[in-house]
C-alpha atoms as a PDB file:
ATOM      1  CA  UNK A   1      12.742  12.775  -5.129  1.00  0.00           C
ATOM      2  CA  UNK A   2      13.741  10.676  -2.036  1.00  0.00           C
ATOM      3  CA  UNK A   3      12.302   7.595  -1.438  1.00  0.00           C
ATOM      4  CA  UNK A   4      10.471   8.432   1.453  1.00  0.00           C
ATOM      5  CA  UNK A   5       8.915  11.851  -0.010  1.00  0.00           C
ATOM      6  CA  UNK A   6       7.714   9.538  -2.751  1.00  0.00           C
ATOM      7  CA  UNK A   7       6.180   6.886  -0.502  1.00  0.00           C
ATOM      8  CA  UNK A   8       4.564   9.846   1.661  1.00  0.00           C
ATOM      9  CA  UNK A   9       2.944  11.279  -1.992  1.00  0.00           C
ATOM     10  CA  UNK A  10       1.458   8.267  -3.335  1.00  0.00           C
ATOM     11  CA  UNK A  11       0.085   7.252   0.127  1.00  0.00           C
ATOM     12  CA  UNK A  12      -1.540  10.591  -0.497  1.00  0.00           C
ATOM     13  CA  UNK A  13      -2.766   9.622  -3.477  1.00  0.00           C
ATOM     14  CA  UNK A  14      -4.579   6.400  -2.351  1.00  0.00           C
ATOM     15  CA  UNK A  15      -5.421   7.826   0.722  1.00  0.00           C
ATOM     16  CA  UNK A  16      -8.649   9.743  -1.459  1.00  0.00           C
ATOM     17  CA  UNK A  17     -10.032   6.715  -3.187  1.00  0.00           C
ATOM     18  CA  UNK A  18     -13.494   5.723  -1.879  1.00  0.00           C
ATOM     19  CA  UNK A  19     -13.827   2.050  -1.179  1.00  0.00           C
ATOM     20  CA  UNK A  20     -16.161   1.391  -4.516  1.00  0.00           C
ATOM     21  CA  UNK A  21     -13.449   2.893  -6.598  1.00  0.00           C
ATOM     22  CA  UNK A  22     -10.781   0.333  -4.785  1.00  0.00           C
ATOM     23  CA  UNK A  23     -13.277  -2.552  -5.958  1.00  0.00           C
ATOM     24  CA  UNK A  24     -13.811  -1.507  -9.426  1.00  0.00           C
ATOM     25  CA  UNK A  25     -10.522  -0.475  -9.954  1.00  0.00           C
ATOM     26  CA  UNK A  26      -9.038  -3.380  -8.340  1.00  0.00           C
ATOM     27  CA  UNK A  27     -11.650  -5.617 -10.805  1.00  0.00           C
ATOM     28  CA  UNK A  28     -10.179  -3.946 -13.537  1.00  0.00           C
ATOM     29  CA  UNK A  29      -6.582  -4.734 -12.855  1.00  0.00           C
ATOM     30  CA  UNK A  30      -7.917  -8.314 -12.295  1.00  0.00           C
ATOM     31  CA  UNK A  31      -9.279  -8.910 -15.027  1.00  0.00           C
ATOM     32  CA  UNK A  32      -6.091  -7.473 -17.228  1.00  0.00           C
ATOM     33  CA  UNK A  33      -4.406  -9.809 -15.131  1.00  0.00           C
ATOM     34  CA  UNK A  34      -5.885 -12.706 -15.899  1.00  0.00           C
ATOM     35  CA  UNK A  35      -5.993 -12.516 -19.828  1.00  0.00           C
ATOM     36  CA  UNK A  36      -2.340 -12.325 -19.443  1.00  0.00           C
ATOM     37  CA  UNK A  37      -0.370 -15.702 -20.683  1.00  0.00           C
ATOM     38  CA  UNK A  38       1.570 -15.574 -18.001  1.00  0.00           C
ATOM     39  CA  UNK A  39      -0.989 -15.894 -15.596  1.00  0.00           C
ATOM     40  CA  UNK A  40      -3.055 -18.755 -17.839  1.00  0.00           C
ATOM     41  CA  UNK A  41       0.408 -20.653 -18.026  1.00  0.00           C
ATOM     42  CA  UNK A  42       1.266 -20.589 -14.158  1.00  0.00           C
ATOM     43  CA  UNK A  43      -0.130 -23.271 -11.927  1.00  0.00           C
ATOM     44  CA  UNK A  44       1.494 -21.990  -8.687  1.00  0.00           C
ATOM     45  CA  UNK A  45       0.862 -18.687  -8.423  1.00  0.00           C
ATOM     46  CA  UNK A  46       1.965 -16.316  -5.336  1.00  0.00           C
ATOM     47  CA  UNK A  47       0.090 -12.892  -4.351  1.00  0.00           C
ATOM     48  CA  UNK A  48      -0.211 -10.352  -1.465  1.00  0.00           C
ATOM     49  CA  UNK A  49      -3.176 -10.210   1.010  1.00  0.00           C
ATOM     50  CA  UNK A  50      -4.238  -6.685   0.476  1.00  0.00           C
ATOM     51  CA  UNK A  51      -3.559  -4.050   3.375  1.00  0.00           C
ATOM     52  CA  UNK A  52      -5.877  -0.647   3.251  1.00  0.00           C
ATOM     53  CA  UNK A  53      -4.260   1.460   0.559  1.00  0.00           C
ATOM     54  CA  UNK A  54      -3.678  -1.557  -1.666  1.00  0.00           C
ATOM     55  CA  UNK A  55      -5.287  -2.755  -4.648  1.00  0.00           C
ATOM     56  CA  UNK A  56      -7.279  -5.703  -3.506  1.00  0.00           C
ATOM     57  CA  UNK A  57      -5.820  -9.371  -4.879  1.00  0.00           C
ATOM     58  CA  UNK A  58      -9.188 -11.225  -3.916  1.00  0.00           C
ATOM     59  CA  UNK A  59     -10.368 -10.952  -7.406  1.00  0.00           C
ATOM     60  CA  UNK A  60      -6.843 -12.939  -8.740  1.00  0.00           C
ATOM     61  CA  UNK A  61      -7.461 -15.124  -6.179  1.00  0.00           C
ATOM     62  CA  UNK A  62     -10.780 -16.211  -7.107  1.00  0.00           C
ATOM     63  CA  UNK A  63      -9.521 -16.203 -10.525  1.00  0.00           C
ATOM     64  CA  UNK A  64      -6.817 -18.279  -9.631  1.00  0.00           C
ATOM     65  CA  UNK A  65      -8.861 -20.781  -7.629  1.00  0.00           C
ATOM     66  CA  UNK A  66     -11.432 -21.593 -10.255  1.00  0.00           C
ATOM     67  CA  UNK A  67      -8.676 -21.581 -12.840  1.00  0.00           C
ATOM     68  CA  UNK A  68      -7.856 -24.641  -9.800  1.00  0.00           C
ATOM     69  CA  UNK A  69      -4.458 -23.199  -9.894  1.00  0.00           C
ATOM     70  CA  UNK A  70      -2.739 -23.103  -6.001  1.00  0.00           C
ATOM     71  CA  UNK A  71      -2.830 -19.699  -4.546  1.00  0.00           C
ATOM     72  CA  UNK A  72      -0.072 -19.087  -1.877  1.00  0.00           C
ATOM     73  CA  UNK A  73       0.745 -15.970   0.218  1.00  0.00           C
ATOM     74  CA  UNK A  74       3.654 -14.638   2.300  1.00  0.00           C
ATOM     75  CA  UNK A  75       4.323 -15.198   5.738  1.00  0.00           C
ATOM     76  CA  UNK A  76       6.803 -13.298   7.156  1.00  0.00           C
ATOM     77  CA  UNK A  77       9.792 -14.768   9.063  1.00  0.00           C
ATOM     78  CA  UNK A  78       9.415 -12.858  12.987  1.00  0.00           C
ATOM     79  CA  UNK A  79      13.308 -13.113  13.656  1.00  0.00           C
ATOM     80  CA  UNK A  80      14.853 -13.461  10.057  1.00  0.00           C
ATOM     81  CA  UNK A  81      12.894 -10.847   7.863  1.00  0.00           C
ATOM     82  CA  UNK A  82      12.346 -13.336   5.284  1.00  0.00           C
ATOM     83  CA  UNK A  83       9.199 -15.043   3.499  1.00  0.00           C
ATOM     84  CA  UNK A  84       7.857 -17.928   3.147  1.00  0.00           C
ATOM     85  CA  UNK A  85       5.043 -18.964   0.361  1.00  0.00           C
ATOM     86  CA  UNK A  86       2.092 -20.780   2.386  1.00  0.00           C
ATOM     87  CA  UNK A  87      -0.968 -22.122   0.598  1.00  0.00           C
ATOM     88  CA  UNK A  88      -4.100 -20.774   0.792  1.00  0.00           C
ATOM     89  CA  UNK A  89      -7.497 -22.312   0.441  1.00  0.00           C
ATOM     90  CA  UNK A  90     -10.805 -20.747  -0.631  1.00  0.00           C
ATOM     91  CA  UNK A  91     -11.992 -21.907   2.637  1.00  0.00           C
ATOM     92  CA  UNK A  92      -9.190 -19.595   4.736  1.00  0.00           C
ATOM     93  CA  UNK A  93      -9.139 -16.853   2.634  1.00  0.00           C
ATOM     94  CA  UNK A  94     -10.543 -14.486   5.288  1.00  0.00           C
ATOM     95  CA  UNK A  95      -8.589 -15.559   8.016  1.00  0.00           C
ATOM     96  CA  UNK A  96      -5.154 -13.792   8.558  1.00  0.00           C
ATOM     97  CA  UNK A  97      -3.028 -11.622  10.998  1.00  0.00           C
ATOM     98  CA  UNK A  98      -1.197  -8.661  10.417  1.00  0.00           C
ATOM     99  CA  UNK A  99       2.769  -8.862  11.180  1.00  0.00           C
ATOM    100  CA  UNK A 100       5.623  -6.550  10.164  1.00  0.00           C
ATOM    101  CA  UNK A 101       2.795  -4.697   7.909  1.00  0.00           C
ATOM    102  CA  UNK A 102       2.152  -7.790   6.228  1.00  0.00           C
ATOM    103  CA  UNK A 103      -1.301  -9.053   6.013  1.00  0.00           C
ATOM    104  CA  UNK A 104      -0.524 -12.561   6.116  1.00  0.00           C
ATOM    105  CA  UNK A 105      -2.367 -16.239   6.521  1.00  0.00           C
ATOM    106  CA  UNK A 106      -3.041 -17.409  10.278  1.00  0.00           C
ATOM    107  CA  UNK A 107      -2.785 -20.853   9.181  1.00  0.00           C
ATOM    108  CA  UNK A 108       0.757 -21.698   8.283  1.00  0.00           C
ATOM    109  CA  UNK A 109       1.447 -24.905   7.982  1.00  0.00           C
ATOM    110  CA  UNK A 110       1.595 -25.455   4.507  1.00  0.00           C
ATOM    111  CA  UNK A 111       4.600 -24.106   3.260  1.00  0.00           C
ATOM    112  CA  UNK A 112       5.504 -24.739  -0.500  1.00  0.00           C
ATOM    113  CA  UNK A 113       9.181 -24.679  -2.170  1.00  0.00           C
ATOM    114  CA  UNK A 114      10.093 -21.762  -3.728  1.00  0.00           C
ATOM    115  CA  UNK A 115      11.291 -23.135  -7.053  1.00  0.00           C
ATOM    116  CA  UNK A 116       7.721 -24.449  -7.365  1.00  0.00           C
ATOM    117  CA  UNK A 117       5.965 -21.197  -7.931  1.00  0.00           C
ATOM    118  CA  UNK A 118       5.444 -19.760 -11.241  1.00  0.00           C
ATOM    119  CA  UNK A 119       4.072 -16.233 -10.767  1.00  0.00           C
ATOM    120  CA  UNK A 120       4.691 -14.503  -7.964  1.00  0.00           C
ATOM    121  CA  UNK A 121       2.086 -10.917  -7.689  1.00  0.00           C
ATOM    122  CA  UNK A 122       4.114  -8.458  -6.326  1.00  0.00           C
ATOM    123  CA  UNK A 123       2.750  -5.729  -4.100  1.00  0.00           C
ATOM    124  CA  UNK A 124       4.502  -1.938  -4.148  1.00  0.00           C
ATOM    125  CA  UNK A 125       3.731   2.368  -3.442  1.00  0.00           C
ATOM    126  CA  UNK A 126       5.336   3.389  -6.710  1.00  0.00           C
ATOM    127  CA  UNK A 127       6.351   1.740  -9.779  1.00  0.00           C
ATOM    128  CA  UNK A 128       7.764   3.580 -13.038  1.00  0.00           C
ATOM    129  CA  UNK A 129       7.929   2.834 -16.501  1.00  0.00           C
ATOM    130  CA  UNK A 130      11.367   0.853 -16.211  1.00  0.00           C
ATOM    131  CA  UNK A 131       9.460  -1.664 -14.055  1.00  0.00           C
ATOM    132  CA  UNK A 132      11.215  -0.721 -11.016  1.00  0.00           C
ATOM    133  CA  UNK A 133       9.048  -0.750  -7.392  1.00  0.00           C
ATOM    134  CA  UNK A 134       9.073   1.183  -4.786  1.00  0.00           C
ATOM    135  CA  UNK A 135       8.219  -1.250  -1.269  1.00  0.00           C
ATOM    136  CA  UNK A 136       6.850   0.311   1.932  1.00  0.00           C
ATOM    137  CA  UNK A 137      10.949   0.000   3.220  1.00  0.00           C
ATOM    138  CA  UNK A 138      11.042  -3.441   5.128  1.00  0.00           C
ATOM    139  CA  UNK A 139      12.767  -5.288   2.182  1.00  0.00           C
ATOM    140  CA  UNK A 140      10.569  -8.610   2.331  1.00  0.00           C
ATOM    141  CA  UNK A 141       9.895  -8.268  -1.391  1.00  0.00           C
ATOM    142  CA  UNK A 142      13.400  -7.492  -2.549  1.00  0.00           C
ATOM    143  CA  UNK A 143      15.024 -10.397  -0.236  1.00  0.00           C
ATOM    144  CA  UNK A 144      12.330 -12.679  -1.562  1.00  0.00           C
ATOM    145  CA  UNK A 145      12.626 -11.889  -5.792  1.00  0.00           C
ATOM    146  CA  UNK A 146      16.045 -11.693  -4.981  1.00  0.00           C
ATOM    147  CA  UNK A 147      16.311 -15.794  -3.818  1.00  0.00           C
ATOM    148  CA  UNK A 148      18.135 -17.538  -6.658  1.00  0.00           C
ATOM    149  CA  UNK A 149      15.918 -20.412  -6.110  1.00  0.00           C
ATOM    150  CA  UNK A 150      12.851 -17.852  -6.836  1.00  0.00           C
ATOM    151  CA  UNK A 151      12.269 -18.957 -10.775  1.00  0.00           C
ATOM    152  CA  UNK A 152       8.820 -16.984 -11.676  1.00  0.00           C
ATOM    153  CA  UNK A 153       7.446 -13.889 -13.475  1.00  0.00           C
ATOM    154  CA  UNK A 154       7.232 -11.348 -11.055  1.00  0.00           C
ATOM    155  CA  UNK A 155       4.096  -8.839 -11.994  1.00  0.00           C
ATOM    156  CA  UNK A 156       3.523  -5.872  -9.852  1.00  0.00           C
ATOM    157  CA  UNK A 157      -0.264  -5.140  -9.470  1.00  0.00           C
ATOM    158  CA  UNK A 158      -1.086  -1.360  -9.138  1.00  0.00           C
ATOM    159  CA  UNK A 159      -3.635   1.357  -9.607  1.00  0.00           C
ATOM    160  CA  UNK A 160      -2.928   3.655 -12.214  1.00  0.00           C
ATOM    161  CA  UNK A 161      -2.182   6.295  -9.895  1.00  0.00           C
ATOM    162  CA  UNK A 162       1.100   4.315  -8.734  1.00  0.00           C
ATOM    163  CA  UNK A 163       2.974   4.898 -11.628  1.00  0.00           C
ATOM    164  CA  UNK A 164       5.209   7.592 -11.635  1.00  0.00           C
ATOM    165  CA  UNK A 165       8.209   9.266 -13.991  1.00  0.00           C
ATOM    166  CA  UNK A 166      11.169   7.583 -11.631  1.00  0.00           C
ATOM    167  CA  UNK A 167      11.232   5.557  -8.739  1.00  0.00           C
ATOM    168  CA  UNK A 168      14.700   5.809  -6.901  1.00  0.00           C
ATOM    169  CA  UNK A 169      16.821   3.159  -7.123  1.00  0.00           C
ATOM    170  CA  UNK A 170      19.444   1.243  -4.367  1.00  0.00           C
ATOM    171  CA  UNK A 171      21.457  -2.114  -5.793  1.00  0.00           C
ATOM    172  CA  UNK A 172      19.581  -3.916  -3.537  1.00  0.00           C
ATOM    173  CA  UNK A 173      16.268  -2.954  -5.208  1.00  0.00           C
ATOM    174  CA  UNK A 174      14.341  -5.949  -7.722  1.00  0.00           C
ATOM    175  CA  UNK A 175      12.760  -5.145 -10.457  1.00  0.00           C
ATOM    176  CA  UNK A 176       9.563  -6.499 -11.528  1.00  0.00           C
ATOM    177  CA  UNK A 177       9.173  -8.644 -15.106  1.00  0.00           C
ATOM    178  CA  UNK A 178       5.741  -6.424 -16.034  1.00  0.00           C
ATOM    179  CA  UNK A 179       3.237  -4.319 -14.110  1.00  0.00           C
ATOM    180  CA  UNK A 180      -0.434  -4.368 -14.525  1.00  0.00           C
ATOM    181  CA  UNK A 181      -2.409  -1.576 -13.487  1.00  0.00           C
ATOM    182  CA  UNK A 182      -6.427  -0.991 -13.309  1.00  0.00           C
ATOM    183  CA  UNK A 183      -5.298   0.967 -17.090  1.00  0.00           C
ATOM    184  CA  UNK A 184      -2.905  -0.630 -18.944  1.00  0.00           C
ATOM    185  CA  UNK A 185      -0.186  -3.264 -18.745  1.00  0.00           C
ATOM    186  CA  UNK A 186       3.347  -2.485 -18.869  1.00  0.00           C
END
């Protein structure tokens, strides 16, 4: 299956999920998250800001935060398609913009070094069993766990109903180091 008949079926799939099932699900996935070592072990941690469709990282954020680890997020880069890792408060966590699909912090300031994080959460449509991702086809992930600076565990954090046989593959393409679903970790 092509890429983009794959991204068009699992868009499908999350299209149907009622808001309360997003929560719970997204809860779930949370809290499998969290009893990982990794995650207990990582004092910089980076994760998505949840677009509709996507599992919702606010409960790994307020994990994170009264773990009193440092939550960042992505910014994206308008004229160089790259990221950058900004830190996030509690007290800004509802205040963002949406650029280049990216929900993203409106405060930007402060910016943190790449080597410095330890876990980055890794957003994707479609993820199979060989931990490879499937992005929404702008590259900002892949560019970014590409960076040989980039040092952390990259987990992907799913729904269940992500993971599929194969996800296609271009050299380009970064794996992810685990993938943790509402279901099961992998």
């Amino acid at each position: 299956m092509s890429k983009r008949n794959l991204r068009c079926e699992v868009q499908h799939r999350l299209e149907g999920m009622p808001s309360a099932e997003v929560a719970a699900r997204s809860e779930a996935a949370a809290e499998l998250l969290a009893s990982l070592e990794e995650f207990k072990q990582a004092k910089v941690l980076m994760l998505f800001l949840s677009i509709a469709g996507e599992i919702d990282c606010a409960p790994v954020a307020r994990a994170a935060w009264s773990a009193g680890k440092q939550v960042l997020a992505p910014t994206a880069c308008d004229n160089c398609r790259k990221m950058r890792p900004i830190l996030c408060q509690p007290e800004n966590a509802e205040i963002f913009d949406i650029t280049h699909g990216l929900r993203q912090p409106a405060l930007r300031e402060m910016e943190v070094p790449i080597d410095q994080i330890d876990l980055v959460i890794v957003p994707g449509l479609a993820f199979d069993r060989n931990r490879n991702r499937l992005g929404r086809g702008g590259g900002f992930y892949d560019r970014f766990l590409s960076s040989p600076e980039l040092r952390a565990k990259k987990i992907a954090l799913a729904f269940d109903v992500q993971v599929v046989n194969n996800v296609p593959v271009d050299p380009y393409d970064q794996p992810v180091d685990m993938i943790v679903t509402d279901k099961e970790i992998i």
